[in-house]
Protein backbone atom coordinates (compact mmCIF):
# COMPACT_ATOMS: atom_id res chain seq x y z
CA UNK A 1 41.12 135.73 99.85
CA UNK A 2 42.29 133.03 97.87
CA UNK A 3 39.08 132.24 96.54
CA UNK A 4 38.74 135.59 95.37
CA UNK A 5 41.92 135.85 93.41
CA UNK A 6 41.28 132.14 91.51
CA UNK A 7 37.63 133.67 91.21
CA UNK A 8 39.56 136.93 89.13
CA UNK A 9 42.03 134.71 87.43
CA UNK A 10 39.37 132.48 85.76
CA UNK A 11 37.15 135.33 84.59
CA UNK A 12 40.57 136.65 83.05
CA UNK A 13 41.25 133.29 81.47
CA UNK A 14 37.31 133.04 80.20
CA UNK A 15 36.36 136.67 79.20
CA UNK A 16 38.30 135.79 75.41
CA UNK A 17 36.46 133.06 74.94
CA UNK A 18 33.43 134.12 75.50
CA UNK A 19 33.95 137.32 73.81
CA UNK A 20 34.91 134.96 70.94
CA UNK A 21 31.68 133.53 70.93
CA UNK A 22 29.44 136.64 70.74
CA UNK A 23 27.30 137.06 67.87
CA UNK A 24 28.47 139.51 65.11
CA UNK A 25 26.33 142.66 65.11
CA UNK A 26 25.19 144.37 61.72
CA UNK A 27 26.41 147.91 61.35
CA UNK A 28 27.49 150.75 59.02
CA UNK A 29 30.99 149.29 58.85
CA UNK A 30 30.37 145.78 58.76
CA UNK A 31 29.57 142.50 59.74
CA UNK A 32 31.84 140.12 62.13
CA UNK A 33 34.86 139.46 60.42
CA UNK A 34 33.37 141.78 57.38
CA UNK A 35 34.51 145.07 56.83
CA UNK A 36 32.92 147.37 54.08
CA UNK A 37 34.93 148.61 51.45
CA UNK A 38 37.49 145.43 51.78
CA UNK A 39 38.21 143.46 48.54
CA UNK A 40 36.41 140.30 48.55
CA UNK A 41 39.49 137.93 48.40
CA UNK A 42 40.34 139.55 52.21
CA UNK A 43 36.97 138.60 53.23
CA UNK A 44 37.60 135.20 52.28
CA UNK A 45 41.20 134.96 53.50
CA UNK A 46 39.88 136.42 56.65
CA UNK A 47 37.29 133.97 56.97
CA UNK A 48 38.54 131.04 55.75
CA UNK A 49 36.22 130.52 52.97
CA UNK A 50 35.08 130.95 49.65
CA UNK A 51 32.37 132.92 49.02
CA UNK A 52 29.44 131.23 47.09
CA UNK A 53 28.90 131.67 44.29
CA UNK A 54 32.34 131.08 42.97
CA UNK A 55 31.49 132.92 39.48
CA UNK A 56 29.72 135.78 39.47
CA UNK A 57 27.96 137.22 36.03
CA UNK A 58 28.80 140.86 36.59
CA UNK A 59 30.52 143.93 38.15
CA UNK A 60 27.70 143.84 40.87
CA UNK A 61 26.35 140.47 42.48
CA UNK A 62 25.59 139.11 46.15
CA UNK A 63 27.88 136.38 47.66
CA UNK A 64 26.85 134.29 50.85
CA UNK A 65 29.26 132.24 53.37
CA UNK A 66 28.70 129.67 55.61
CA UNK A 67 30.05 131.36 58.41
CA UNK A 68 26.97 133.66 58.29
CA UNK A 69 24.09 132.46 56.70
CA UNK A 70 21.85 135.20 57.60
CA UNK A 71 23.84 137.69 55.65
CA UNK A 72 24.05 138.30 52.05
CA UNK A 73 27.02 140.61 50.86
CA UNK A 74 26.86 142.95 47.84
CA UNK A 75 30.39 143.04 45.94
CA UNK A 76 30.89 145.89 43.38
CA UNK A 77 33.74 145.75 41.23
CA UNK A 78 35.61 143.30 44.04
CA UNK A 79 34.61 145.34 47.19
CA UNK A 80 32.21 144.06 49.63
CA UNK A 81 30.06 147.41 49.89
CA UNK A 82 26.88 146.19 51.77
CA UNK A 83 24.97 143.36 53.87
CA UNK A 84 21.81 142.27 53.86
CA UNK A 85 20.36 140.94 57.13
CA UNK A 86 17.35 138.11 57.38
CA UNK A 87 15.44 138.33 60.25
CA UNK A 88 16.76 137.70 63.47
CA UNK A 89 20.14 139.50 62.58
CA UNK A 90 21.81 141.73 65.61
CA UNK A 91 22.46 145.24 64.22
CA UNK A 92 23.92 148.51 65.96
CA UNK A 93 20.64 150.35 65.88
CA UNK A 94 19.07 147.40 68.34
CA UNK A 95 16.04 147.48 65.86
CA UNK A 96 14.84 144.28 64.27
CA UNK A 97 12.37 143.00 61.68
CA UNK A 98 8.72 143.51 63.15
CA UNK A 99 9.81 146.53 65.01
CA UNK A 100 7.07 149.08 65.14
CA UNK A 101 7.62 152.72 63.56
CA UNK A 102 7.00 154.44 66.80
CA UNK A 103 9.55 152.06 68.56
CA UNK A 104 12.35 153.65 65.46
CA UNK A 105 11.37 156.56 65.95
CA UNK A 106 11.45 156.80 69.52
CA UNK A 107 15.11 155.04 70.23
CA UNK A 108 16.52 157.23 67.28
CA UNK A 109 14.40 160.50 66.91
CA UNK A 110 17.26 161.85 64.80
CA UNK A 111 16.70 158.80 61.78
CA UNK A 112 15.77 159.85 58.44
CA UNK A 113 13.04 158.92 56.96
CA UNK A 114 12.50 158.73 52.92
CA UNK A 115 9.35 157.19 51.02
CA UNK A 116 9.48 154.39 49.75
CA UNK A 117 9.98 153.85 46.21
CA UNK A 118 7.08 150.90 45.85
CA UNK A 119 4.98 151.25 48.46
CA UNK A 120 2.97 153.75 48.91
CA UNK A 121 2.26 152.73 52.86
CA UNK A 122 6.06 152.04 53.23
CA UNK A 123 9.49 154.09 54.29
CA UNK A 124 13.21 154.20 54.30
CA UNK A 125 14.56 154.43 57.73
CA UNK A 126 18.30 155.52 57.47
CA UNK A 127 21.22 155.75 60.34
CA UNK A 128 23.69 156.92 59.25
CA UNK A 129 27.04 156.21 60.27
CA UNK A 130 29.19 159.35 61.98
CA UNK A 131 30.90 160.52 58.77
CA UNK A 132 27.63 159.74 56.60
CA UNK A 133 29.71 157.34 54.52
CA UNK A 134 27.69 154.87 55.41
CA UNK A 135 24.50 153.76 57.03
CA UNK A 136 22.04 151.34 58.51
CA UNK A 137 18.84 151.27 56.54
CA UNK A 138 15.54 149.84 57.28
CA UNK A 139 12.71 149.56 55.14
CA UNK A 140 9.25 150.07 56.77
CA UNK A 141 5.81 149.24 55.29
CA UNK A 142 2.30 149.67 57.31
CA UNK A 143 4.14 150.43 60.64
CA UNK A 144 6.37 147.72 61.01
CA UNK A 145 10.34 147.11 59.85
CA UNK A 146 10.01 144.76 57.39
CA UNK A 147 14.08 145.05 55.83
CA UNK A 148 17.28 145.80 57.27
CA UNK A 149 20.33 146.28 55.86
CA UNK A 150 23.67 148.25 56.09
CA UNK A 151 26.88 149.46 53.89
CA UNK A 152 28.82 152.12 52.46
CA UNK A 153 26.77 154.27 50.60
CA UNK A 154 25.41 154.51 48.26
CA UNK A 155 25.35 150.90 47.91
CA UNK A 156 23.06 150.48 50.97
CA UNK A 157 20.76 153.24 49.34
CA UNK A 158 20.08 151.50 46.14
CA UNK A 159 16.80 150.03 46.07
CA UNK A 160 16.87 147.13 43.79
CA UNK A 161 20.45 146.06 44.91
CA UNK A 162 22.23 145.07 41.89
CA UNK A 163 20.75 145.84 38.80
C-alpha cells in the first residue's frame, strides 16, 4: 500500500514536467506559447526573445524565433496573424507533409477543398476553426500535402503571404 501511494505521489510530482516538455502543436489559434491575433511585443515578452528580424520593411513581414525554428510567423500591422509549419511540425488536424489526399479526406470528410491558384494538379485543404475565424490550411499538389499552415483568416488564406 505504501508503494502504491509513493507510486501516485511521483506521477503527481512528474506529470508538469513532462507536460512541460511536450511539443507545441500547430492549430487555428496558435502555436506553443503563440497565440494569433496577439501583438508581437507579447510574443516576445512571452517567450523571452526577440523575434528575428529585428527591422522589418513593411506593414506585413515573417519573423522566426529560436524557440521554434520550424515555424515562421506572419505579423500584420504588429499582430502575429499566421504560422507557417516546415515539415515535421505537429498540428491539430494530425495531418503532415506527405500525407496522401485520401488519408485528408478520410480523417476529416467535412474539409474544404479549393483549387489551387498555381497548380493546376494541386488544392487548398482548409479546417476551419469552430467560429470560422480561423483555420488550418494545407496545400495539396498530385495527391500528397505538400504545405501546412494555420492563422486567423484571412491571413492563412492568402496565397503569396505577404505581398
Amino acid at each position: 500500500m505504501r508503494f502504491a501511494s509513493l507510486f501516485v505521489i511521483g506521477m503527481f510530482a512528474v506529470l508538469p514536467a513532462l507536460a512541460k516538455t511536450e511539443a507545441p502543436v500547430l492549430s487555428p489559434s496558435g502555436y506553443g506559447l503563440v497565440q494569433f491575433g496577439q501583438p508581437l511585443e507579447s510574443v516576445e515578452k512571452n517567450l523571452g526573445e526577440a523575434a528575428s528580424p529585428k527591422e522589418r520593411e513593411s506593414a506585413c513581414d515573417f519573423v522566426t524565433f529560436r524557440k521554434y525554428p520550424r515555424i515562421r510567423f506572419m505579423v500584420e500591422e504588429g499582430i502575429v496573424t499566421r504560422a507557417d509549419a516546415k515539415a515535421g511540425v505537429r498540428n491539430s488536424a494530425k495531418i503532415g507533409v506527405g500525407s496522401s489526399l485520401a488519408r485528408v479526406q478520410a480523417m476529416h470528410p467535412g474539409i474544404k477543398i479549393m483549387p489551387h491558384k498555381y497548380d493546376d494538379k494541386g488544392h487548398y485543404l482548409i479546417l476551419d476553426s469552430t467560429d470560422g475565424s480561423a483555420a488550418v490550411l494545407f496545400e495539396e499538389s498530385r495527391g500528397k500535402v505538400t504545405h501546412v499552415r494555420a492563422g486567423k483568416k484571412p491571413s492563412v488564406e492568402y496565397v503569396e503571404g505577404c505581398l
